[in-house]
C-alpha atoms as a PDB file:
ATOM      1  CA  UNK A   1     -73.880  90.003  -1.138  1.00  0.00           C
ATOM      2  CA  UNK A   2     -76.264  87.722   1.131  1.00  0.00           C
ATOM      3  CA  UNK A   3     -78.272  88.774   3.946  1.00  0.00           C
ATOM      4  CA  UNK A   4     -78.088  87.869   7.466  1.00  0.00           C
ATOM      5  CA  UNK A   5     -81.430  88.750   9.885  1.00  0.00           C
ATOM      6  CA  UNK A   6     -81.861  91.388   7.405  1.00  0.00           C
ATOM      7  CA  UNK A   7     -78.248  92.972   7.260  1.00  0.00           C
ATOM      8  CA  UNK A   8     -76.503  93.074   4.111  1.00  0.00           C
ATOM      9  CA  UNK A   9     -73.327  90.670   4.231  1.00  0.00           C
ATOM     10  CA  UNK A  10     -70.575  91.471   2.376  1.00  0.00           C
ATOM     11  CA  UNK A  11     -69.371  88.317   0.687  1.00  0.00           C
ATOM     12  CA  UNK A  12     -65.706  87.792  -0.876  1.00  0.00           C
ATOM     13  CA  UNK A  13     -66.425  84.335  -2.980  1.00  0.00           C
ATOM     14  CA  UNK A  14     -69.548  82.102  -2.449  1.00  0.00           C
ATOM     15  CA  UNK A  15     -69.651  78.453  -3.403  1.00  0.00           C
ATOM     16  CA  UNK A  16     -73.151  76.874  -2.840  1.00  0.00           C
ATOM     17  CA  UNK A  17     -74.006  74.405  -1.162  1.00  0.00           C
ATOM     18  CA  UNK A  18     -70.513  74.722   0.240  1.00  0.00           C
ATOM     19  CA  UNK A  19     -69.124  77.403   1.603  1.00  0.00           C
ATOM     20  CA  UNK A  20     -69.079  81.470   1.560  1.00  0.00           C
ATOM     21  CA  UNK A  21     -66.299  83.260   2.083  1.00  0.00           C
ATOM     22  CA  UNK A  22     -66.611  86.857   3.787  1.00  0.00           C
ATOM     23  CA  UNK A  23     -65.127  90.219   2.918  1.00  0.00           C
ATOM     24  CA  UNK A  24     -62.302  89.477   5.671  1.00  0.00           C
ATOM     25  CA  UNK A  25     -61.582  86.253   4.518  1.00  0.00           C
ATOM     26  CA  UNK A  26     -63.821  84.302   7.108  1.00  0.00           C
ATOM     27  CA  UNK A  27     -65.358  81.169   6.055  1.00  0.00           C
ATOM     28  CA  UNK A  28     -68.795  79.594   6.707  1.00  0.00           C
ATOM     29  CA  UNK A  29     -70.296  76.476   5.759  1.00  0.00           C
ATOM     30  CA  UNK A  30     -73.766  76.452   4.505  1.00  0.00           C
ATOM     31  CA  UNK A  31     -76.246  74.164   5.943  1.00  0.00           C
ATOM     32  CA  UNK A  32     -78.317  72.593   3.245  1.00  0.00           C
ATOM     33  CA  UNK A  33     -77.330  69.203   4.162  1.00  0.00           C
ATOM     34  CA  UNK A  34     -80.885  68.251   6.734  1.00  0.00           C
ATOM     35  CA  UNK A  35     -80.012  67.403  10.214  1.00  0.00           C
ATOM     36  CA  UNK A  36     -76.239  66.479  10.085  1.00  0.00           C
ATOM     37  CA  UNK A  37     -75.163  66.858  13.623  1.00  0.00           C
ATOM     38  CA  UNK A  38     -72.062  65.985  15.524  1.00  0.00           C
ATOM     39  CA  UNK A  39     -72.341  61.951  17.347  1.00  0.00           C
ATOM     40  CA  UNK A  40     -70.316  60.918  19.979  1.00  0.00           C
ATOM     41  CA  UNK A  41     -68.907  58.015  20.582  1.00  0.00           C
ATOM     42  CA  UNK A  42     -69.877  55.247  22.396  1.00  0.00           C
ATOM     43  CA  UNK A  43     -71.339  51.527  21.843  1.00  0.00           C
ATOM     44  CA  UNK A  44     -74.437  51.697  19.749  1.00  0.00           C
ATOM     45  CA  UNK A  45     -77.108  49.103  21.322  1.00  0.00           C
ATOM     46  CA  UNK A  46     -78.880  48.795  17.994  1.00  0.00           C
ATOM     47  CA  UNK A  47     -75.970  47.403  16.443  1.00  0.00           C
ATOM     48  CA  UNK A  48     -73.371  46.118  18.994  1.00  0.00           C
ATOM     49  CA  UNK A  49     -71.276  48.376  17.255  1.00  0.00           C
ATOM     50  CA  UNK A  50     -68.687  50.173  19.531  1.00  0.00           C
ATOM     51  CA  UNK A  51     -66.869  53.460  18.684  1.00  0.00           C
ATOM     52  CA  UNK A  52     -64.064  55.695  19.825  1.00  0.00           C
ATOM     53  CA  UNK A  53     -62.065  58.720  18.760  1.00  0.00           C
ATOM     54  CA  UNK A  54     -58.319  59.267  18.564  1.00  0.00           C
ATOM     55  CA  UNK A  55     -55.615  61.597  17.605  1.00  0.00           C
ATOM     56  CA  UNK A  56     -53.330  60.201  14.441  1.00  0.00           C
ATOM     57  CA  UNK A  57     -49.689  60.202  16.253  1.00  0.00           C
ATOM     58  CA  UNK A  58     -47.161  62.914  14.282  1.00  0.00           C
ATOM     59  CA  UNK A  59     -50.293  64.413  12.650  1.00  0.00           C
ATOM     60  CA  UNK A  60     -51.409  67.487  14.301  1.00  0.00           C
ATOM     61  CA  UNK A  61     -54.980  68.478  13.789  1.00  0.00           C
ATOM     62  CA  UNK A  62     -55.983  65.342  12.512  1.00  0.00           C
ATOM     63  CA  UNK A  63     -58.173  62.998  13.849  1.00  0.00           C
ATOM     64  CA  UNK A  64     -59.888  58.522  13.427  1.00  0.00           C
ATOM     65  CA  UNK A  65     -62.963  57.362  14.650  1.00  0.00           C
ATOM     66  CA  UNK A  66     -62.581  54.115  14.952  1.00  0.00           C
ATOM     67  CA  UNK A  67     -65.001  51.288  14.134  1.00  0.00           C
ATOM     68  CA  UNK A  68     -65.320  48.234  16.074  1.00  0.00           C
ATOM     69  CA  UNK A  69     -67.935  45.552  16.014  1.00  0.00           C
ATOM     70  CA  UNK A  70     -68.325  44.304  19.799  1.00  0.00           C
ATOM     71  CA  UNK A  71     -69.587  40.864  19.052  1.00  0.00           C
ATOM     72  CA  UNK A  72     -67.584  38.406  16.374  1.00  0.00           C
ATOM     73  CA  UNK A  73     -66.981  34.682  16.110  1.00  0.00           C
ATOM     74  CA  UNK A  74     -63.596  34.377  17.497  1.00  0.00           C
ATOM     75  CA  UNK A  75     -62.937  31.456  15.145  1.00  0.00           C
ATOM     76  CA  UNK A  76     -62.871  34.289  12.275  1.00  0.00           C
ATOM     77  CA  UNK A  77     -59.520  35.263  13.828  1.00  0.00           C
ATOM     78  CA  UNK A  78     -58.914  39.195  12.868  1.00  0.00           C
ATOM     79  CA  UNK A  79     -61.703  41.334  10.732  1.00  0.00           C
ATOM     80  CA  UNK A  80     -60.351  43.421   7.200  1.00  0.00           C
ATOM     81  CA  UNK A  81     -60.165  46.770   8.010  1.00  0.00           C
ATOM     82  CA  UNK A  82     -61.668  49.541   6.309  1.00  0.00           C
ATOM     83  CA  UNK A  83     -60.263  52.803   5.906  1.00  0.00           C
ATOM     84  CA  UNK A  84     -62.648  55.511   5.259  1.00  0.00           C
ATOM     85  CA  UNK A  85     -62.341  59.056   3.754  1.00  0.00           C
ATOM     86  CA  UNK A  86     -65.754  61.236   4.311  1.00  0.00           C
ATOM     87  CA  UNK A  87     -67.068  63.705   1.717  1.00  0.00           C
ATOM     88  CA  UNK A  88     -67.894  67.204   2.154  1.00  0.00           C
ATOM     89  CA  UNK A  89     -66.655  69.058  -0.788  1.00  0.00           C
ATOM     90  CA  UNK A  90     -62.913  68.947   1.190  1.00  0.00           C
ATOM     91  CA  UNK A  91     -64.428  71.902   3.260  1.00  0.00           C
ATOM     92  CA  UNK A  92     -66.543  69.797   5.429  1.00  0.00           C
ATOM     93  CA  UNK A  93     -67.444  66.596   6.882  1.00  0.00           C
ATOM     94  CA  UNK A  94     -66.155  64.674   9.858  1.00  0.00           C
ATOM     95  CA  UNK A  95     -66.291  60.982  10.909  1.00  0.00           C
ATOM     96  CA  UNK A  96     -67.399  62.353  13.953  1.00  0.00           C
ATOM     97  CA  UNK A  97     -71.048  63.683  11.823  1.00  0.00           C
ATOM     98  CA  UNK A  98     -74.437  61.394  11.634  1.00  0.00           C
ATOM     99  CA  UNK A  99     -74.364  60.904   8.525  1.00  0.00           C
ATOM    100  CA  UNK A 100     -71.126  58.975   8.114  1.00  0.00           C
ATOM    101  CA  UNK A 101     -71.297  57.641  12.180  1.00  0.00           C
ATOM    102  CA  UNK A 102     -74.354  56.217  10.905  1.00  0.00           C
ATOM    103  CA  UNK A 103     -73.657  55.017   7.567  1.00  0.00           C
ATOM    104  CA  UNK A 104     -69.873  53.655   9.092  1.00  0.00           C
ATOM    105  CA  UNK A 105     -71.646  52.094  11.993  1.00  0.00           C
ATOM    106  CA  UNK A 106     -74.420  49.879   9.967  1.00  0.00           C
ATOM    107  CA  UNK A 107     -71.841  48.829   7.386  1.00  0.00           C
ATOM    108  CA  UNK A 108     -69.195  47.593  10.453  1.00  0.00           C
ATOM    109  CA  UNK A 109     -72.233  45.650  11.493  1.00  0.00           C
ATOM    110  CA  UNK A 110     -73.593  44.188   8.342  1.00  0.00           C
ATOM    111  CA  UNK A 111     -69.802  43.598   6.489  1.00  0.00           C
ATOM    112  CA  UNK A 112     -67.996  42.606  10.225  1.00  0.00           C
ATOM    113  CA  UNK A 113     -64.912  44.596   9.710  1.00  0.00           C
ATOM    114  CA  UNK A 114     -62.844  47.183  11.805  1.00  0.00           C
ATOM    115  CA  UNK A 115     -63.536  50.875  10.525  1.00  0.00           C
ATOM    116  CA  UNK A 116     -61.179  53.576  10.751  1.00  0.00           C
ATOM    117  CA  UNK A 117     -62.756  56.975   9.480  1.00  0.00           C
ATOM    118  CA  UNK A 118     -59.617  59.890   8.520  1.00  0.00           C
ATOM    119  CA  UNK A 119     -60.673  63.162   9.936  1.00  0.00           C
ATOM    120  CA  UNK A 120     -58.253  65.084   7.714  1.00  0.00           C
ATOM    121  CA  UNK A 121     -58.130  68.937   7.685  1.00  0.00           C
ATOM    122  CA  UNK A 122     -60.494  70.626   5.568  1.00  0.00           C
ATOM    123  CA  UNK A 123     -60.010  73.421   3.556  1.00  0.00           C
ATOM    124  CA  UNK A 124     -59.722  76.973   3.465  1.00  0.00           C
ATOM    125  CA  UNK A 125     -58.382  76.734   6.879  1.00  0.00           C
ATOM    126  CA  UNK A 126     -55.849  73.893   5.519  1.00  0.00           C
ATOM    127  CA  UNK A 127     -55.564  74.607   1.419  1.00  0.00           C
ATOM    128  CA  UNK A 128     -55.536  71.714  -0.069  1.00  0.00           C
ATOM    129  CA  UNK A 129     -53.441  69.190  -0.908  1.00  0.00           C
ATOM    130  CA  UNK A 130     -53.368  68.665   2.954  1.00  0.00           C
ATOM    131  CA  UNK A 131     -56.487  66.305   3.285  1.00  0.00           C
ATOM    132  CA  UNK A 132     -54.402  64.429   0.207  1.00  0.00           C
ATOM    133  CA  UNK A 133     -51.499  64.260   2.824  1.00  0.00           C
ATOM    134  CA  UNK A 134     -52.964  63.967   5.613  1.00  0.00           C
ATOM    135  CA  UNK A 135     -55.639  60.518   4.282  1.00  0.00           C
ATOM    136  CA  UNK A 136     -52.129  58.745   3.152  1.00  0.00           C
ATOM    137  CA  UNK A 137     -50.119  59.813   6.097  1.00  0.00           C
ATOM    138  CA  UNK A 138     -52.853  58.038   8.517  1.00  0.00           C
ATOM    139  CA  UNK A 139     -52.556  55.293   6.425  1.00  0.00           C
ATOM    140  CA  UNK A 140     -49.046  54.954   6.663  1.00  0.00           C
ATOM    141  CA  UNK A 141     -49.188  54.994  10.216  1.00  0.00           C
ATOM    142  CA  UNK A 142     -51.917  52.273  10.284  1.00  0.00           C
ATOM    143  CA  UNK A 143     -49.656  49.592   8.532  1.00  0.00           C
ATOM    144  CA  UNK A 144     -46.528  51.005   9.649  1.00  0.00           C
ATOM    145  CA  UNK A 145     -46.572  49.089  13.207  1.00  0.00           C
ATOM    146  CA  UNK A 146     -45.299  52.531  15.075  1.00  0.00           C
ATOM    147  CA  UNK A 147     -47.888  53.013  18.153  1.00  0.00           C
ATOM    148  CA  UNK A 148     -50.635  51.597  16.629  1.00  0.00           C
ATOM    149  CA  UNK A 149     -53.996  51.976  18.470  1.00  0.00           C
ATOM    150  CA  UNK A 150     -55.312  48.043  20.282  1.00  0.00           C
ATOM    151  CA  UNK A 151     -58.604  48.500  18.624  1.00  0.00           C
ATOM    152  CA  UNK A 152     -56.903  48.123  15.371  1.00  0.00           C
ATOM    153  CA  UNK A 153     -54.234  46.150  16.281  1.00  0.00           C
ATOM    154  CA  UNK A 154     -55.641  43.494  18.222  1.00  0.00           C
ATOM    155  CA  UNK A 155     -58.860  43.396  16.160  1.00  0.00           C
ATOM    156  CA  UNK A 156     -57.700  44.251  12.406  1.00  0.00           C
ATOM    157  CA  UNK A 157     -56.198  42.158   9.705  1.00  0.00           C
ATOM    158  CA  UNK A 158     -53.651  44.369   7.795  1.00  0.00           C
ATOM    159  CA  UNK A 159     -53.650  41.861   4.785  1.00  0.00           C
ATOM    160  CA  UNK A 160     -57.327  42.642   4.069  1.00  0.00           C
ATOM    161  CA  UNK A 161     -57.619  46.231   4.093  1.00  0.00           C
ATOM    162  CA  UNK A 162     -60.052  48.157   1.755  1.00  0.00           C
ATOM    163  CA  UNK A 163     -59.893  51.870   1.338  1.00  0.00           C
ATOM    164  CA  UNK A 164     -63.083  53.732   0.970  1.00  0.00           C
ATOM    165  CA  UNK A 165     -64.794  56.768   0.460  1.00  0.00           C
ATOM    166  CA  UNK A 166     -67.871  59.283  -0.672  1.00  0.00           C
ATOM    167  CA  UNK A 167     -67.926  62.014  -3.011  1.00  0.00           C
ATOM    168  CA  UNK A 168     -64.523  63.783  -2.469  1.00  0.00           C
ATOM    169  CA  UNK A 169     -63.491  60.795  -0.141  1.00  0.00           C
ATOM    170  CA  UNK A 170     -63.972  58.402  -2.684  1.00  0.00           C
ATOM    171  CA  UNK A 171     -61.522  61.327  -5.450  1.00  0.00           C
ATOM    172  CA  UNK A 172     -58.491  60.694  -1.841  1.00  0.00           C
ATOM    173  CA  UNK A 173     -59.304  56.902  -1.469  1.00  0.00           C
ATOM    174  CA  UNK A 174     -58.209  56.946  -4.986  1.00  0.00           C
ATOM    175  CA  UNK A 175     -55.414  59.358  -4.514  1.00  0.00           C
ATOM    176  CA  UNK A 176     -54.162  56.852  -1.386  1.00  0.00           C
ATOM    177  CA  UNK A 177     -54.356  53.566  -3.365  1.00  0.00           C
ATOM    178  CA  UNK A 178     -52.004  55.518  -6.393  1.00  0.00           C
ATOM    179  CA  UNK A 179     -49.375  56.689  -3.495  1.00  0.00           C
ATOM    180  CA  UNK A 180     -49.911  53.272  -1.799  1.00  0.00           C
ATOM    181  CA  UNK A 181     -48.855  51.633  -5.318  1.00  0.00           C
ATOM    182  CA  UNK A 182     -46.058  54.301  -6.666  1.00  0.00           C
ATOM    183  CA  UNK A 183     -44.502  54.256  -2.754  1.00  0.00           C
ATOM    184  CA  UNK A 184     -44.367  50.453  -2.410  1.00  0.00           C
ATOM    185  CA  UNK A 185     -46.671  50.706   0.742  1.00  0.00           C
ATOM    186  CA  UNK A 186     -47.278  47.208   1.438  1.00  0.00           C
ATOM    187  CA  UNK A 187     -44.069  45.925  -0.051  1.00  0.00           C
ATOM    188  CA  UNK A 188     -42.673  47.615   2.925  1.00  0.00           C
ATOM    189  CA  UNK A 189     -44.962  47.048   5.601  1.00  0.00           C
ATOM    190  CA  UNK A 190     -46.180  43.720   4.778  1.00  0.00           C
ATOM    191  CA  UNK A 191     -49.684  44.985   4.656  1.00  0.00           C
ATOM    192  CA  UNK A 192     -52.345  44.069   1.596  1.00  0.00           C
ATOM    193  CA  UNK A 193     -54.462  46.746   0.418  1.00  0.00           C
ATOM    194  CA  UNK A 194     -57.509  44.180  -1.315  1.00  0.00           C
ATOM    195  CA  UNK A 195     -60.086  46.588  -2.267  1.00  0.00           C
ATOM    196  CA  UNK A 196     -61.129  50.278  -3.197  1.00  0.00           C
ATOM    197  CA  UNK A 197     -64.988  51.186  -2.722  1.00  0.00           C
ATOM    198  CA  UNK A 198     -65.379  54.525  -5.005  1.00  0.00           C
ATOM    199  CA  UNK A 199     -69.180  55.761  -3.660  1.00  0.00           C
ATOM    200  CA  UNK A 200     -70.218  58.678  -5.871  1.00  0.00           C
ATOM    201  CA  UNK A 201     -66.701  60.211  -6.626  1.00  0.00           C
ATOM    202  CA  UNK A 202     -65.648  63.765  -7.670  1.00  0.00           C
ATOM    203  CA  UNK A 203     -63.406  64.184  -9.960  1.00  0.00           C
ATOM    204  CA  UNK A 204     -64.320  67.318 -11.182  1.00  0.00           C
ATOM    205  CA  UNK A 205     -67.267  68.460 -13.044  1.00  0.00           C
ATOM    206  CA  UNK A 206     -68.747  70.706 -15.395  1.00  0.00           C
ATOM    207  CA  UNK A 207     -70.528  73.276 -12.906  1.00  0.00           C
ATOM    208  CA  UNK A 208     -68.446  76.647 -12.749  1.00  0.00           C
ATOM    209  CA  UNK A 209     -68.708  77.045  -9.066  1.00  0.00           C
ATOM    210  CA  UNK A 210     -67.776  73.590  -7.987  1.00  0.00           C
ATOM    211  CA  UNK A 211     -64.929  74.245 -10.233  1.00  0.00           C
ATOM    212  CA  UNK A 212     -64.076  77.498  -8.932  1.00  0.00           C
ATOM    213  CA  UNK A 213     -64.388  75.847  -5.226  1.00  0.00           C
ATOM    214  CA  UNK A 214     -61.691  73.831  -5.884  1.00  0.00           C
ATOM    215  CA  UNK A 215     -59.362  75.972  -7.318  1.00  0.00           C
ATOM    216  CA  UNK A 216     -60.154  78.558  -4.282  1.00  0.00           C
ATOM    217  CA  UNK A 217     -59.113  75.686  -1.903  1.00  0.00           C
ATOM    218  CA  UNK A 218     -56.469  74.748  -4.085  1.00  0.00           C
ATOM    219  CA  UNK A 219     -54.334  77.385  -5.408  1.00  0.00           C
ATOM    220  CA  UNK A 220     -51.219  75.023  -6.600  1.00  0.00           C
ATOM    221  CA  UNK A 221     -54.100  72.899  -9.036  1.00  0.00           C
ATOM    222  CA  UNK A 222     -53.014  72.894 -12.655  1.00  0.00           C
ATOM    223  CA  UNK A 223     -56.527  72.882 -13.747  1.00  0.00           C
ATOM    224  CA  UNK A 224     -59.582  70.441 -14.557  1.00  0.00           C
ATOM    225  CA  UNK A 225     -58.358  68.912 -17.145  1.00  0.00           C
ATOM    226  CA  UNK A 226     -54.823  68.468 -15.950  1.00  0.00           C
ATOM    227  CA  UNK A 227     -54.728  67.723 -12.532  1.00  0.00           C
ATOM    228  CA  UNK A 228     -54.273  63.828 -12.099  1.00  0.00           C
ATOM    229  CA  UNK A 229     -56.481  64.089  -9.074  1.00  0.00           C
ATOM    230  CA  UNK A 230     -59.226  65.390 -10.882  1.00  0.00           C
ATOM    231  CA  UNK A 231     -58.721  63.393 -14.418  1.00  0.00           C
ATOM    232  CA  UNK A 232     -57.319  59.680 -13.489  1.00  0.00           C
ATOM    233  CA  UNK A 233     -57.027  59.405 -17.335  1.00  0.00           C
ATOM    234  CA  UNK A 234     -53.868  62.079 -17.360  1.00  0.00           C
ATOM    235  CA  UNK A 235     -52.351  60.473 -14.185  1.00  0.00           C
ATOM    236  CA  UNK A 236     -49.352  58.261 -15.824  1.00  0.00           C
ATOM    237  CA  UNK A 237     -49.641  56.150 -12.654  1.00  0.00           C
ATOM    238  CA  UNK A 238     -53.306  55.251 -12.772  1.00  0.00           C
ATOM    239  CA  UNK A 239     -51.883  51.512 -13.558  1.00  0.00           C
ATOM    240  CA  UNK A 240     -50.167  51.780  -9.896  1.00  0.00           C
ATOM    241  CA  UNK A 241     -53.233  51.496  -7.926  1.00  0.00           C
ATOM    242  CA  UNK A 242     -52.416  49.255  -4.835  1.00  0.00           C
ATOM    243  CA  UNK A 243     -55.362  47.106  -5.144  1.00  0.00           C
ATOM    244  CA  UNK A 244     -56.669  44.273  -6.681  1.00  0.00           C
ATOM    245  CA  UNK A 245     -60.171  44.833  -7.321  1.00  0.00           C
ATOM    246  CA  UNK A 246     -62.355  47.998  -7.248  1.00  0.00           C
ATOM    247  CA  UNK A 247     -65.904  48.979  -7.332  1.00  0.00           C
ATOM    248  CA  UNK A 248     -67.308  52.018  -8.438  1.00  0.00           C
ATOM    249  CA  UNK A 249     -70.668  53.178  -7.073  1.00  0.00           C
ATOM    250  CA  UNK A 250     -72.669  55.663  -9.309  1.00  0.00           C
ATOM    251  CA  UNK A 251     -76.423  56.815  -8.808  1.00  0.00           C
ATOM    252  CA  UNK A 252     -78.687  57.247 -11.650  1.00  0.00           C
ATOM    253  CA  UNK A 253     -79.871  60.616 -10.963  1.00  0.00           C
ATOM    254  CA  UNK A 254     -76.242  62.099  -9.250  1.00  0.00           C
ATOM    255  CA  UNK A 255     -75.098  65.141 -10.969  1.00  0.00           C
ATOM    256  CA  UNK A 256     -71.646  64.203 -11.445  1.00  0.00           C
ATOM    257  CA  UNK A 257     -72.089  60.542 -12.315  1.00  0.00           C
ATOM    258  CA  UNK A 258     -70.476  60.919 -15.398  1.00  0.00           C
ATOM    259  CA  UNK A 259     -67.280  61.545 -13.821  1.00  0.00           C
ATOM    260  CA  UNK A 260     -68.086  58.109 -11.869  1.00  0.00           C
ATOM    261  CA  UNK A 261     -68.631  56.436 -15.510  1.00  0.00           C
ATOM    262  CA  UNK A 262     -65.257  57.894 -17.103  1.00  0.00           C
ATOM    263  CA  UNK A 263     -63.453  56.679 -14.072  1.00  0.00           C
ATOM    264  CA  UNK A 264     -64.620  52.909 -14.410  1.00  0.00           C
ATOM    265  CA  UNK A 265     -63.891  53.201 -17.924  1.00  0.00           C
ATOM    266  CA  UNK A 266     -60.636  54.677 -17.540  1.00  0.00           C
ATOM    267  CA  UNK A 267     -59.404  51.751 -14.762  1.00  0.00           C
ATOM    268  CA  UNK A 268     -60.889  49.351 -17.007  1.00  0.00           C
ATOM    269  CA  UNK A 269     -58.848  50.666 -20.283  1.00  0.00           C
ATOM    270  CA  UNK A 270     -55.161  51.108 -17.921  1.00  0.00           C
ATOM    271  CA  UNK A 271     -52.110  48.553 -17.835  1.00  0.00           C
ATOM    272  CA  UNK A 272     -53.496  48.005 -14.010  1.00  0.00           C
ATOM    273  CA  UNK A 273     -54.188  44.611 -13.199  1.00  0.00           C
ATOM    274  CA  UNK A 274     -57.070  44.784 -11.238  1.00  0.00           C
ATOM    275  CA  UNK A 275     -60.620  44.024 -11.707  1.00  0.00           C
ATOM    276  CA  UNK A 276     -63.326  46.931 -11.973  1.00  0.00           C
ATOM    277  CA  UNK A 277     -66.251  46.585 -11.216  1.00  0.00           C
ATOM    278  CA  UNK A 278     -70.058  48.877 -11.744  1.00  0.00           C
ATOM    279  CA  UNK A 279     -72.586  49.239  -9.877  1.00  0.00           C
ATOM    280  CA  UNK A 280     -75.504  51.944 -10.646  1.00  0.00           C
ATOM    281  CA  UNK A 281     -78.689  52.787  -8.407  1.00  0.00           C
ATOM    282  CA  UNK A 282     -81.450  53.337 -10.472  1.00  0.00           C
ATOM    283  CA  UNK A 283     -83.375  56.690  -9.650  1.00  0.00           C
ATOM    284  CA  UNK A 284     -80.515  57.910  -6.926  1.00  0.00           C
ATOM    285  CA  UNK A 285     -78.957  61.142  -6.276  1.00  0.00           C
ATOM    286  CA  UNK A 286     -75.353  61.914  -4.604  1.00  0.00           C
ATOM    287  CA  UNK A 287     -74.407  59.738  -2.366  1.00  0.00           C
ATOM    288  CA  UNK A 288     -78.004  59.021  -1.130  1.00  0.00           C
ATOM    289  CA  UNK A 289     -76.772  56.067   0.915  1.00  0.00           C
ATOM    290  CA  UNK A 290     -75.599  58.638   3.530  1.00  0.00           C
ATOM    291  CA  UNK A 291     -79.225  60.162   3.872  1.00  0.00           C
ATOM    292  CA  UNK A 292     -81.513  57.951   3.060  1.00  0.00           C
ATOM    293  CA  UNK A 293     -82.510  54.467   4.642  1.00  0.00           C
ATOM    294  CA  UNK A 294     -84.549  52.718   2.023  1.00  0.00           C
ATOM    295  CA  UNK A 295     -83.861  49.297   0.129  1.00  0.00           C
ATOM    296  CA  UNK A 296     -82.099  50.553  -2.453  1.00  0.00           C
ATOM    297  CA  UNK A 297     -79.364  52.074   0.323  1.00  0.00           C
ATOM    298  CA  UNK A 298     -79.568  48.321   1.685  1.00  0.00           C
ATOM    299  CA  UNK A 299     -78.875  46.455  -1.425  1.00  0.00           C
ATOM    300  CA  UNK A 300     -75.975  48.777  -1.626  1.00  0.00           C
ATOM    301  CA  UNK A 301     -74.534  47.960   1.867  1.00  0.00           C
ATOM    302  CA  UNK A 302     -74.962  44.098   0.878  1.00  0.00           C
ATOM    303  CA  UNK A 303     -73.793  45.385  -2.308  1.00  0.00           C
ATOM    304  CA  UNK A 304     -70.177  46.570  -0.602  1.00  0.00           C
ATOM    305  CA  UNK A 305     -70.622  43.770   2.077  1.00  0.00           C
ATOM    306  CA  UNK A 306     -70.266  41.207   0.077  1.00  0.00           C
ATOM    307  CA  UNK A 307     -67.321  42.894  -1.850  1.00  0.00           C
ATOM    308  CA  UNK A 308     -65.385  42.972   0.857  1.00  0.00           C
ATOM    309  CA  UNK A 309     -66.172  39.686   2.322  1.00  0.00           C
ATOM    310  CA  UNK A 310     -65.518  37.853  -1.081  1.00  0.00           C
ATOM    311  CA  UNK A 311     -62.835  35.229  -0.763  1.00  0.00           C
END
């Protein structure tokens, strides 16, 4: 039960800091995330950073915000793009919310790339896998040439492009790069996936009712220990990943940085033939570069900066 204005409201399943589903099968999102509010687009003085918002072509229900820096020295020729995936447990989230408008628009400025932030469909109103399907779909139809938006295509070099994401964006970045690799992506499209930016993933952990989240939002799972998406080290592809270096972001204090550790160690140990690379913030909790603006969240910024912008 929980209580509403002092009513008694029947609950069906609840999942904090998620989601609670009522007796009639009606979702709602808690709010225990501070002042995340919807951001429109529009150029952001502060940062000459310029934003817009499409619809993916042959993707209903799914949405980009893209990412573009107004001001660049031309004699750079095209920028890498990024492609983002935002957390939010797979229930929540939106490029389109200040926290990753924010974070998206300081790191365009500070790394000068081209961003393009997947609004896939969240679940329980889409059951997962369709933010899986949906994240690689958009990506196909980034490199794939068909209709591609001017922002990205006059602006974006599709032989740098680094996928990206937070918390359960950073468990479908993964999932991407693996299709990317086992489907021959950019053998076929002539694109070049460099780099995958893993900040504070989920894969999984040992709290019940994050568990027993998942599962509700994705019936078809085959459990913890056995999904692939959940445990890299049981995926027989993990060597496919269609990049050539990673880094894997962790905070000191995040309660599933564990899951963060076994991942780097489980790249590191596969027949991939990449380079991982670590990076911990002392005294940090999940994916505290989203909510907090203090040096340690600036280090980290350089921190994927310069990752990107290595030659």
């Amino acid at each position: 039960m929980d209580s509403n204005h002092g009513h008694v409201v029947e609950l069906a399943h609840d999942f904090p800091p998620f989601l609670k589903i009522h007796k009639d099968g009606r979702p709602e999102r808690y709010r225990l995330f501070g002042d995340i509010h919807p951001v429109h687009p529009g150029l952001d003085p502060a940062t000459g950073v310029n934003t817009k918002d499409i619809s993916v072509p042959y993707l209903p229900g799914v949405t980009a915000r893209i990412f573009l820096p107004v001001e660049f020295s031309g004699d750079r020729g095209k920028l890498p793009l990024l492609v983002h995936y935002h957390g939010g447990g797979f229930c929540d989230g939106s490029p389109h919310d200040s926290a990753t408008h924010n974070y998206l628009t300081a790191l365009v400025a500070e790394a000068s790339v081209v961003a393009v932030s997947i609004g896939y469909r969240v679940a329980p109103e889409t059951p997962l896998p369709a933010a899986y399907e949906d994240s690689l779909m958009a990506l196909m139809w980034l490199v794939g040439g068909e209709n591609p938006d001017p922002w990205v295509s006059e602006h974006a070099d599709l032989g740098r492009i680094f996928l990206a994401g937070d918390s359960v964006g950073a468990n479908i970045a993964h999932y991407v790069a693996i299709q990317a690799g086992v489907s021959s992506l950019t053998e076929k499209t002539g694109a070049k996936i460099i780099g995958l930016i893993i900040l504070h993933p989920f894969f999984g952990c040992e709290d019940d009712v994050q568990n027993q989240l998942y599962y509700y939002l994705y019936p078809t799972s085959p459990g913890y220990d056995k999904d692939p998406k959940l445990n890299p080290s049981v995926d027989p592809d993990i060597h496919r990943i269609a990049a050539e270096r990673v880094l894997v972001c962790v905070g000191e204090r995040d309660w599933i940085k564990d899951r963060g550790l076994a991942y780097y160690e489980t790249l590191s140990k596969s027949r991939w033939g990449g380079t991982v690379e670590l990076e911990e913030d002392k005294g940090e909790e999940h994916c505290f570069h989203l909510f907090k603006r203090n040096e340690t969240s600036s280090l980290l910024m350089k921190r994927v900066a310069e990752f990107v912008n290595r030659e």
